[in-house]
C-alpha atoms as a PDB file:
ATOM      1  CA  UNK A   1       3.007  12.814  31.283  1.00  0.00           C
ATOM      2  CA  UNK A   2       0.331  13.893  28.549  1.00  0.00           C
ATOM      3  CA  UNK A   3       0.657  10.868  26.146  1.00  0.00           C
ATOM      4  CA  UNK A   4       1.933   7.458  26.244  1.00  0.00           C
ATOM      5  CA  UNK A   5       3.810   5.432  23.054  1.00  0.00           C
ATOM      6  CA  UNK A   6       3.262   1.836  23.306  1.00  0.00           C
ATOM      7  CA  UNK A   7       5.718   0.841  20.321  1.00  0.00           C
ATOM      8  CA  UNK A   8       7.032  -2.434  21.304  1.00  0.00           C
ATOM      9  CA  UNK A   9       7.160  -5.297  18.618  1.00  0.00           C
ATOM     10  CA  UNK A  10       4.468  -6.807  20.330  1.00  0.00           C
ATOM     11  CA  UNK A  11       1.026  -6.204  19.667  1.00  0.00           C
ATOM     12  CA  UNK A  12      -0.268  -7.680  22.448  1.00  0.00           C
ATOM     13  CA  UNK A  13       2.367  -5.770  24.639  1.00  0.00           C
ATOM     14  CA  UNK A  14       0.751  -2.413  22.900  1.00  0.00           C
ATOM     15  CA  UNK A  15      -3.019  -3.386  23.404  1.00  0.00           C
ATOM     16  CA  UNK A  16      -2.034  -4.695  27.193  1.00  0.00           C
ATOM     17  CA  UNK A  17      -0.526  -1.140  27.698  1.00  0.00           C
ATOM     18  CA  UNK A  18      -3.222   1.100  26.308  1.00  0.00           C
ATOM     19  CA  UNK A  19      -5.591  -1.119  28.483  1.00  0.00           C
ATOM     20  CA  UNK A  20      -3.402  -0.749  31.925  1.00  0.00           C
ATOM     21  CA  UNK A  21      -3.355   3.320  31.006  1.00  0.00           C
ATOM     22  CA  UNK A  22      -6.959   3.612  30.907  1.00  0.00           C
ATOM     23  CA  UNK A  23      -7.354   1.657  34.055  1.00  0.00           C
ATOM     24  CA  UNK A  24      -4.958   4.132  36.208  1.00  0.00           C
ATOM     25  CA  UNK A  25      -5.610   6.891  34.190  1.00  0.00           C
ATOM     26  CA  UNK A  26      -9.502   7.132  33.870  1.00  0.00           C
ATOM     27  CA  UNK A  27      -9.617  10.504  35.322  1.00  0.00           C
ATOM     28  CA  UNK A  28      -7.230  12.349  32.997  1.00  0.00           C
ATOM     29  CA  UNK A  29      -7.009  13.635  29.597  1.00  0.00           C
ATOM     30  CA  UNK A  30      -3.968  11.422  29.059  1.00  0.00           C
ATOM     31  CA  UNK A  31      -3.214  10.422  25.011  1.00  0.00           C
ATOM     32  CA  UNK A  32      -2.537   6.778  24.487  1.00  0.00           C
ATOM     33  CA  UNK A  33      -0.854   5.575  20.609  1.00  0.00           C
ATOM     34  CA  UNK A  34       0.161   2.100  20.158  1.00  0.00           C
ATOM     35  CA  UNK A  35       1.810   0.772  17.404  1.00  0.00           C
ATOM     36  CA  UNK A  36      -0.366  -2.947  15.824  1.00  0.00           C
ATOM     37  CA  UNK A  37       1.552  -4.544  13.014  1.00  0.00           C
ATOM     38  CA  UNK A  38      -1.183  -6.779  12.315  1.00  0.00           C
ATOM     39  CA  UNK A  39      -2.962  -5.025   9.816  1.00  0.00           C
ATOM     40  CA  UNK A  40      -6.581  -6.711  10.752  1.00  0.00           C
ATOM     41  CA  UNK A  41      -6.255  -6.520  13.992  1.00  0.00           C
ATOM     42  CA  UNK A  42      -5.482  -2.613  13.787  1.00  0.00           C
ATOM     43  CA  UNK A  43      -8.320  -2.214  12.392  1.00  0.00           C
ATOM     44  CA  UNK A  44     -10.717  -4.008  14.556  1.00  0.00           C
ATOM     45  CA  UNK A  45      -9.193  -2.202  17.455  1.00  0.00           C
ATOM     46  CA  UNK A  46      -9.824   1.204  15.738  1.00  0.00           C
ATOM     47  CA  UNK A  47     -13.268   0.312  14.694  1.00  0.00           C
ATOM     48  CA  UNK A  48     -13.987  -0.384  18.646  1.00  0.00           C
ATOM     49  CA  UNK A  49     -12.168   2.405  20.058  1.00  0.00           C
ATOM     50  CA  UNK A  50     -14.211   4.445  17.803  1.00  0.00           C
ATOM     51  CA  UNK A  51     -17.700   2.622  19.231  1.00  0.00           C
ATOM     52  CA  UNK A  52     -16.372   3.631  22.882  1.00  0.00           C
ATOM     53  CA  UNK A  53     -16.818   7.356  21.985  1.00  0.00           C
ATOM     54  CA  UNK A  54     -14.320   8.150  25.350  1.00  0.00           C
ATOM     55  CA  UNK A  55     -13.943  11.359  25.646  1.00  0.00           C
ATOM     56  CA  UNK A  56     -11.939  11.331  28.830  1.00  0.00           C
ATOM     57  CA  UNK A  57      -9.131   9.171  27.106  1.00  0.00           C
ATOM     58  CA  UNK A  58      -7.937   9.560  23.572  1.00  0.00           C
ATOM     59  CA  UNK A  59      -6.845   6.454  22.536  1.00  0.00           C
ATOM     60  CA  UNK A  60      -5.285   5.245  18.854  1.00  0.00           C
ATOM     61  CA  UNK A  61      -3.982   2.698  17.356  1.00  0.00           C
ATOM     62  CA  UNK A  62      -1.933   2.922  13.803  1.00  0.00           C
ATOM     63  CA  UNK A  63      -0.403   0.613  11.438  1.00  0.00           C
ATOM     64  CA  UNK A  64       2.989   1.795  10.202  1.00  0.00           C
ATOM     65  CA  UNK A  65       2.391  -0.241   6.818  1.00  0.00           C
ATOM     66  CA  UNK A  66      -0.891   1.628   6.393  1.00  0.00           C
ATOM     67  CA  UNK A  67       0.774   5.233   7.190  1.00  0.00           C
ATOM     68  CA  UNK A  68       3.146   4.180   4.547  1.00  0.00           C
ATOM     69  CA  UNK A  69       0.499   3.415   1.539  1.00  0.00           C
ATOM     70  CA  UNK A  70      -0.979   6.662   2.705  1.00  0.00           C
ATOM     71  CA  UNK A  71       1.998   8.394   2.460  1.00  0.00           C
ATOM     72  CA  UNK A  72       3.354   6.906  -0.706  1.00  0.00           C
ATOM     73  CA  UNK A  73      -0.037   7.705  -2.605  1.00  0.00           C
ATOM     74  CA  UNK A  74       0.393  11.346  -1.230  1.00  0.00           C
ATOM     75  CA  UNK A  75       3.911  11.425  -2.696  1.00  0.00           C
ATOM     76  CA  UNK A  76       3.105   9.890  -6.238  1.00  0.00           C
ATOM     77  CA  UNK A  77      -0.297   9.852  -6.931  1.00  0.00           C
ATOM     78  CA  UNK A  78      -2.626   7.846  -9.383  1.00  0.00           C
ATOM     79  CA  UNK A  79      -3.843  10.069 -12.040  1.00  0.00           C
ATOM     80  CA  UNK A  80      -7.726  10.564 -12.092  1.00  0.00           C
ATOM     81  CA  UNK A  81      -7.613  13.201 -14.237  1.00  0.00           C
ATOM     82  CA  UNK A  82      -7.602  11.695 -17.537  1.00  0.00           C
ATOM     83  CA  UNK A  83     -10.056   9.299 -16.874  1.00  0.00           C
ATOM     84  CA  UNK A  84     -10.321   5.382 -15.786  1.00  0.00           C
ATOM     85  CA  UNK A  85      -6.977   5.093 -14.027  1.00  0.00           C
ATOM     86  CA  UNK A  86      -5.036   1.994 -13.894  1.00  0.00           C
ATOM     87  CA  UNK A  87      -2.186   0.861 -11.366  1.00  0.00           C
ATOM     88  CA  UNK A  88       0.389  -2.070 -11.323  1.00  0.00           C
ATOM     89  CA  UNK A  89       1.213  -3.471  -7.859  1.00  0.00           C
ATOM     90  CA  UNK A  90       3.989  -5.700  -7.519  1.00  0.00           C
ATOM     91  CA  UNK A  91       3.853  -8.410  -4.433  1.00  0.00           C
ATOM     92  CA  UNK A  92       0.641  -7.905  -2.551  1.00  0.00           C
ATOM     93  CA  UNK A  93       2.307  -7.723   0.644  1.00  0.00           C
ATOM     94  CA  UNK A  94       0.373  -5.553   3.492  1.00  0.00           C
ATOM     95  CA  UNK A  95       1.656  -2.376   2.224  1.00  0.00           C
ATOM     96  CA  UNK A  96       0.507  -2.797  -1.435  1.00  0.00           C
ATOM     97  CA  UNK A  97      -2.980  -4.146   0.315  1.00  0.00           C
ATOM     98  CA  UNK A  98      -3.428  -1.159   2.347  1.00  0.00           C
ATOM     99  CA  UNK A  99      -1.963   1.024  -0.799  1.00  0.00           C
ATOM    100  CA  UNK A 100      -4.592  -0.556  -2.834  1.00  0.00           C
ATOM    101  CA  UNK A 101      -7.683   0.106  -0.526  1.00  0.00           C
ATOM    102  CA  UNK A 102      -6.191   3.515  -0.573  1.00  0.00           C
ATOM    103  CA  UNK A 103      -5.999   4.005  -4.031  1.00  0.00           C
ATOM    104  CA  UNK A 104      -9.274   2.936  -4.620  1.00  0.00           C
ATOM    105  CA  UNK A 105     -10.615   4.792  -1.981  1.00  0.00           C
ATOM    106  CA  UNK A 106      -9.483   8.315  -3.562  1.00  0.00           C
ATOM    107  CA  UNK A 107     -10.906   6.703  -7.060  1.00  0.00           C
ATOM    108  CA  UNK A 108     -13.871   6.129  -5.543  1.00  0.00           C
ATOM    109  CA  UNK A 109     -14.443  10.100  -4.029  1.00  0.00           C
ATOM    110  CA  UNK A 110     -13.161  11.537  -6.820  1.00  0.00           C
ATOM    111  CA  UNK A 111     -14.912   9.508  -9.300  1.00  0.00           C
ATOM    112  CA  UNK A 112     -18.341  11.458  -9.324  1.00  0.00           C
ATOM    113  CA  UNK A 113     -21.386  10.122 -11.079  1.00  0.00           C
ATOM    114  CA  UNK A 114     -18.465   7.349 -13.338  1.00  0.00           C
ATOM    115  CA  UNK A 115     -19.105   4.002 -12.384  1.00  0.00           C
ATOM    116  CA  UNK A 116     -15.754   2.583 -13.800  1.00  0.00           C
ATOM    117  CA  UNK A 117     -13.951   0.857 -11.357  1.00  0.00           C
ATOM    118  CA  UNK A 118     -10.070   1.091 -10.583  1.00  0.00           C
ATOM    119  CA  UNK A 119      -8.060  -1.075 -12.791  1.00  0.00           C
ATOM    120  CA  UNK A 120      -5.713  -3.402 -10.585  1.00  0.00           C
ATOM    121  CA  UNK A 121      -3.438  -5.454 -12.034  1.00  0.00           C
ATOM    122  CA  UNK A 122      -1.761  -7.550  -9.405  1.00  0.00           C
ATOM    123  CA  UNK A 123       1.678  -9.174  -9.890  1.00  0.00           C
ATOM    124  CA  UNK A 124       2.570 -11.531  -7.256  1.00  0.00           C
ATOM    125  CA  UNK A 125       3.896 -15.889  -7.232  1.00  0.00           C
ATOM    126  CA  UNK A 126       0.620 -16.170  -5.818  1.00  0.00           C
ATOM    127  CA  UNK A 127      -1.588 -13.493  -7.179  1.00  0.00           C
ATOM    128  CA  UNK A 128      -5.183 -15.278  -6.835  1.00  0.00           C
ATOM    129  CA  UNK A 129      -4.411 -15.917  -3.248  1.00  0.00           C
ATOM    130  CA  UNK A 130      -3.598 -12.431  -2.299  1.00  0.00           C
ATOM    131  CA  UNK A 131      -6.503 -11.050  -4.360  1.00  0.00           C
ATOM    132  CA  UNK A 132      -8.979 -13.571  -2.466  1.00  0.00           C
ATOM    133  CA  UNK A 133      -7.200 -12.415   1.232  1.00  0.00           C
ATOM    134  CA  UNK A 134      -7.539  -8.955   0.186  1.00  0.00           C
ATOM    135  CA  UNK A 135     -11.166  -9.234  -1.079  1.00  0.00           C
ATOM    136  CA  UNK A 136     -11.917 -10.835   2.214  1.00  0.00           C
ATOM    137  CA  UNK A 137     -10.556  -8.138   4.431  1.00  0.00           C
ATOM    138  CA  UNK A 138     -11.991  -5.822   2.414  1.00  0.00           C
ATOM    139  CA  UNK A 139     -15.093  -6.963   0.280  1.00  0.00           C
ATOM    140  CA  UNK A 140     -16.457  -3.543  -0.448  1.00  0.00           C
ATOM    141  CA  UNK A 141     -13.173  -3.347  -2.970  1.00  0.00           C
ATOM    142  CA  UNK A 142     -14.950  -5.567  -5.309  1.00  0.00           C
ATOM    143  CA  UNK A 143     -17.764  -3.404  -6.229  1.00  0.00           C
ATOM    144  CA  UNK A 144     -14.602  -0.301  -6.867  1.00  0.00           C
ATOM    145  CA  UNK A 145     -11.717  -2.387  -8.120  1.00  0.00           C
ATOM    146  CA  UNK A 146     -11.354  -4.418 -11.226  1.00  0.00           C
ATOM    147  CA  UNK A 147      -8.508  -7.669 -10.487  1.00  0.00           C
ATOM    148  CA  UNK A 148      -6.178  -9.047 -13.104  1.00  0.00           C
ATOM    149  CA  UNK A 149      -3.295 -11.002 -11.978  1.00  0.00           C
ATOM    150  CA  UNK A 150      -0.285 -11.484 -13.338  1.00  0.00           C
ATOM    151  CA  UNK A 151       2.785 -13.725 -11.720  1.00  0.00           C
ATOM    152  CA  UNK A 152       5.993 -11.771 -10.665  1.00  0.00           C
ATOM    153  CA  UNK A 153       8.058 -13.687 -12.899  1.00  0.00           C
ATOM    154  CA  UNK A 154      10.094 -12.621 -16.049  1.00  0.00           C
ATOM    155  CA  UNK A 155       8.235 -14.673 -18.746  1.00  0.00           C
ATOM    156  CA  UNK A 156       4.840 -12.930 -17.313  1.00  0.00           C
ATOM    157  CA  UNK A 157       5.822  -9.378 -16.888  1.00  0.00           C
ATOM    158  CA  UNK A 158       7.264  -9.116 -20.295  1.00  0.00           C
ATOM    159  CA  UNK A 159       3.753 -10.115 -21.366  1.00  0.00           C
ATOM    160  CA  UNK A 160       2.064  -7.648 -19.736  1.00  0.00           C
ATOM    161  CA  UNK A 161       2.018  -5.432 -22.096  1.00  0.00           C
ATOM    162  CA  UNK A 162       1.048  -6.803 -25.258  1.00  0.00           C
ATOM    163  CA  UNK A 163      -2.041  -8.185 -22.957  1.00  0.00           C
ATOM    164  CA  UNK A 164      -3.566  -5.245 -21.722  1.00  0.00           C
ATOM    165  CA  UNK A 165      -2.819  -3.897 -25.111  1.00  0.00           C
ATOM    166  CA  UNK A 166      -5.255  -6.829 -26.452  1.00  0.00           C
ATOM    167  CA  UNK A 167      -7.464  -6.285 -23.762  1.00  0.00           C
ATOM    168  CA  UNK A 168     -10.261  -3.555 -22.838  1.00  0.00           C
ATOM    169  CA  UNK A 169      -8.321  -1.887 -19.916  1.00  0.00           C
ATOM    170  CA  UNK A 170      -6.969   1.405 -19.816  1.00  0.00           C
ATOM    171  CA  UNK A 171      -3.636   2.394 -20.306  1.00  0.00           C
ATOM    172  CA  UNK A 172      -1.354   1.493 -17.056  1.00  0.00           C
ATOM    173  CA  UNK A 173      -0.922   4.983 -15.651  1.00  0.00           C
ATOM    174  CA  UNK A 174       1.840   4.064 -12.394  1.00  0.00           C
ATOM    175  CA  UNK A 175       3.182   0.706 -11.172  1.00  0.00           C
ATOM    176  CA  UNK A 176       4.429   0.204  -7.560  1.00  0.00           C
ATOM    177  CA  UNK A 177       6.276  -2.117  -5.965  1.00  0.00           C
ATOM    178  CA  UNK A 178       6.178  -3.472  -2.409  1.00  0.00           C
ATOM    179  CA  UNK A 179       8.222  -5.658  -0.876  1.00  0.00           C
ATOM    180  CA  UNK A 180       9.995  -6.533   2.648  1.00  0.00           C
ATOM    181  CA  UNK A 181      12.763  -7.136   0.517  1.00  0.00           C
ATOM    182  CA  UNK A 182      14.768  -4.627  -1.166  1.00  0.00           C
ATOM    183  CA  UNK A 183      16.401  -7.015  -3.487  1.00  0.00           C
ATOM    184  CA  UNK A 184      13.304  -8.203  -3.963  1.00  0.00           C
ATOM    185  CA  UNK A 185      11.525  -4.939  -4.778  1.00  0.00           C
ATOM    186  CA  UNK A 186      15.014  -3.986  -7.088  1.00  0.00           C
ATOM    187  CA  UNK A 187      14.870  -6.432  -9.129  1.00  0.00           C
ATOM    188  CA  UNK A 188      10.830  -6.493  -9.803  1.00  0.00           C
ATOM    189  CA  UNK A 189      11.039  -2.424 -10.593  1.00  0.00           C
ATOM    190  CA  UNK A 190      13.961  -3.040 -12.940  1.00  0.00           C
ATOM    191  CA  UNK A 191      11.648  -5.969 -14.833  1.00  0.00           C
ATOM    192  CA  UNK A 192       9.181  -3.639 -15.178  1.00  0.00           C
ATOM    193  CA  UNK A 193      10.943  -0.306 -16.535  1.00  0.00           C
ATOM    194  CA  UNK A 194      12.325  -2.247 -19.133  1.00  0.00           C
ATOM    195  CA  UNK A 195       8.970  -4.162 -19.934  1.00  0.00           C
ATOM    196  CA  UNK A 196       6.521  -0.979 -19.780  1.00  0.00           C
ATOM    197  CA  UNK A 197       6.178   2.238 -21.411  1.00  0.00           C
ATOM    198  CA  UNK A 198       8.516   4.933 -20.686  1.00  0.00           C
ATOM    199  CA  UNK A 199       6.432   7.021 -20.074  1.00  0.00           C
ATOM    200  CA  UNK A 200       4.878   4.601 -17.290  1.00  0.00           C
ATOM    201  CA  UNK A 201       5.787   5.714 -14.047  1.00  0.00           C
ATOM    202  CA  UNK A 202       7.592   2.893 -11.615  1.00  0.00           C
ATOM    203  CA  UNK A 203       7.763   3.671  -7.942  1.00  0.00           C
ATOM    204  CA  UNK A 204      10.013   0.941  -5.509  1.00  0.00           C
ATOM    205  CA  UNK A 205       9.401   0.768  -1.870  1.00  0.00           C
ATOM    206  CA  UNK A 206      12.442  -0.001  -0.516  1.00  0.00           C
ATOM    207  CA  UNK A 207      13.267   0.134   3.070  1.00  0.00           C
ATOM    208  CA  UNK A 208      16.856   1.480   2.876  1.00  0.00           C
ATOM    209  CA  UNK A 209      18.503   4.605   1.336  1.00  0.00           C
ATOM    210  CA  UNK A 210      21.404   3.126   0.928  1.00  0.00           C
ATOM    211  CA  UNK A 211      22.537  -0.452  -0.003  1.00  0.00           C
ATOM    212  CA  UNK A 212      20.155  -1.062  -3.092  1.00  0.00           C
ATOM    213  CA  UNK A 213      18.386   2.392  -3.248  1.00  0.00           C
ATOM    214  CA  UNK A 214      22.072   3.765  -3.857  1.00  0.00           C
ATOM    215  CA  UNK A 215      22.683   1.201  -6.252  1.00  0.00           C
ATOM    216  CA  UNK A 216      19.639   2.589  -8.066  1.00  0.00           C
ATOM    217  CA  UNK A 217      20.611   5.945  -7.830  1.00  0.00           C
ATOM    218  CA  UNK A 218      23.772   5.334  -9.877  1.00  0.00           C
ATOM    219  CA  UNK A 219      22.180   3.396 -12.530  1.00  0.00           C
ATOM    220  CA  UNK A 220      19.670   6.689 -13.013  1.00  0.00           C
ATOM    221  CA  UNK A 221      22.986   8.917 -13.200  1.00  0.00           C
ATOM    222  CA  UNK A 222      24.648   6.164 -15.303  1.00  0.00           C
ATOM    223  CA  UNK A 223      21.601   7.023 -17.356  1.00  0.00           C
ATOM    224  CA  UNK A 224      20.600   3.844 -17.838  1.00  0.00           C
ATOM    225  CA  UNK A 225      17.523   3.914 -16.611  1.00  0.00           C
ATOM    226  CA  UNK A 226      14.689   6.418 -16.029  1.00  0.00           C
ATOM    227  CA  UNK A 227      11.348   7.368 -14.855  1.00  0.00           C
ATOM    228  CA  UNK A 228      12.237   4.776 -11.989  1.00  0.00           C
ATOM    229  CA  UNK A 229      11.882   6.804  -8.122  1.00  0.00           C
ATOM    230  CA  UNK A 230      12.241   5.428  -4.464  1.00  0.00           C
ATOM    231  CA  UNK A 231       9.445   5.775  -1.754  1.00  0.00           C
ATOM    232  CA  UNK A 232      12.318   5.238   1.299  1.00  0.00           C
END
């Protein structure tokens, strides 16, 4: 064999397996990729791996909710282009926390000698909470982020626009929504198209093609709705 796949739905399993390959396997070039779902704990085990500097053994570990934010930012992009930029993310679960450090991680290369920070507005039942986790996973997203937090409910979200329309903030330039739940995420993304701007771009993460991302698809054709996509 030249690489192994630890993808249980343990990540202790993974780390346990990685560790028993380099013990019998010291002596070859084998590849070793295990799958952590713990988002911290991923990245801990990265940061170490990449202290060990082994070059005998090449061994990774990834995050599929982090390949995902990655991925989805790739796919439908923030716009730097016309200046401050500034995102909607709906339910701060770990993949709108990992698509937020990733957003403001391109903001912050591409930025150049602007000190403006990315504009952030959070939507969530508990949005101070999962601004405070994020910040402490991540602190150095204070000094490249700007917070405001909204609640995910239907009274707030209609709101939203009139405040940031009162406020100092940018125009909103793309929402996304993340959620383990595709109802969940459906019914968020449909509270927002008909809140924002048309021309504000809504993207759902939605873990199914089918089931609610087809019921999506025929409301677009039904032409109810549009500038709405699906990040499957």
């Amino acid at each position: 064999a030249s690489r192994v796949l630890a993808l249980t739905p343990d990540d202790a399993v993974n780390t346990q397996i990685v560790a028993t390959v380099r013990e019998f396997a010291a002596q070859s070039r084998l590849r070793c990729l295990a799958l952590v779902t713990n988002p911290e704990f991923c990245r801990l085990l990265r940061i170490q791996e990449a202290r060990r500097g082994d070059p005998e053994l090449s061994v990774d570990f990834f995050n599929i909710d982090e390949i995902s934010a990655r991925l989805m930012l790739e796919d439908f992009p923030i716009d730097v282009s016309a200046g401050q930029p500034h995102i909607v993310v709906a339910h701060l679960d770990p993949l709108g926390e990992w698509l937020v450090y990733h957003a403001a991680r391109i903001w912050y290369e591409q930025r150049g000698e602007r000190r403006e920070p990315l504009v952030v507005t959070v939507l969530d039942h508990h949005p101070g909470d999962r601004v405070d986790a994020l910040l402490g996973q991540h602190p150095a997203l204070e000094k490249v982020c700007k917070f405001v937090t909204f609640s995910a409910t239907a009274r707030d979200i209609a709101h939203l626009p009139g405040h940031h329309r009162s406020s100092e903030t940018p125009p909103i330039c793309r929402a996304y929504v993340t959620s383990y739940r595709d109802t969940h995420a459906f019914e968020t993304a449909l509270k927002l198209r008909h809140e924002l701007d048309p021309s504000v771009p809504v993207v759902a993460a939605l873990s199914r093609l089918h089931g609610v991302a087809g019921l999506l698809d025929d409301v677009k054709e039904a032409g109810a709705l549009s500038n709405i996509d699906v990040f499957p």
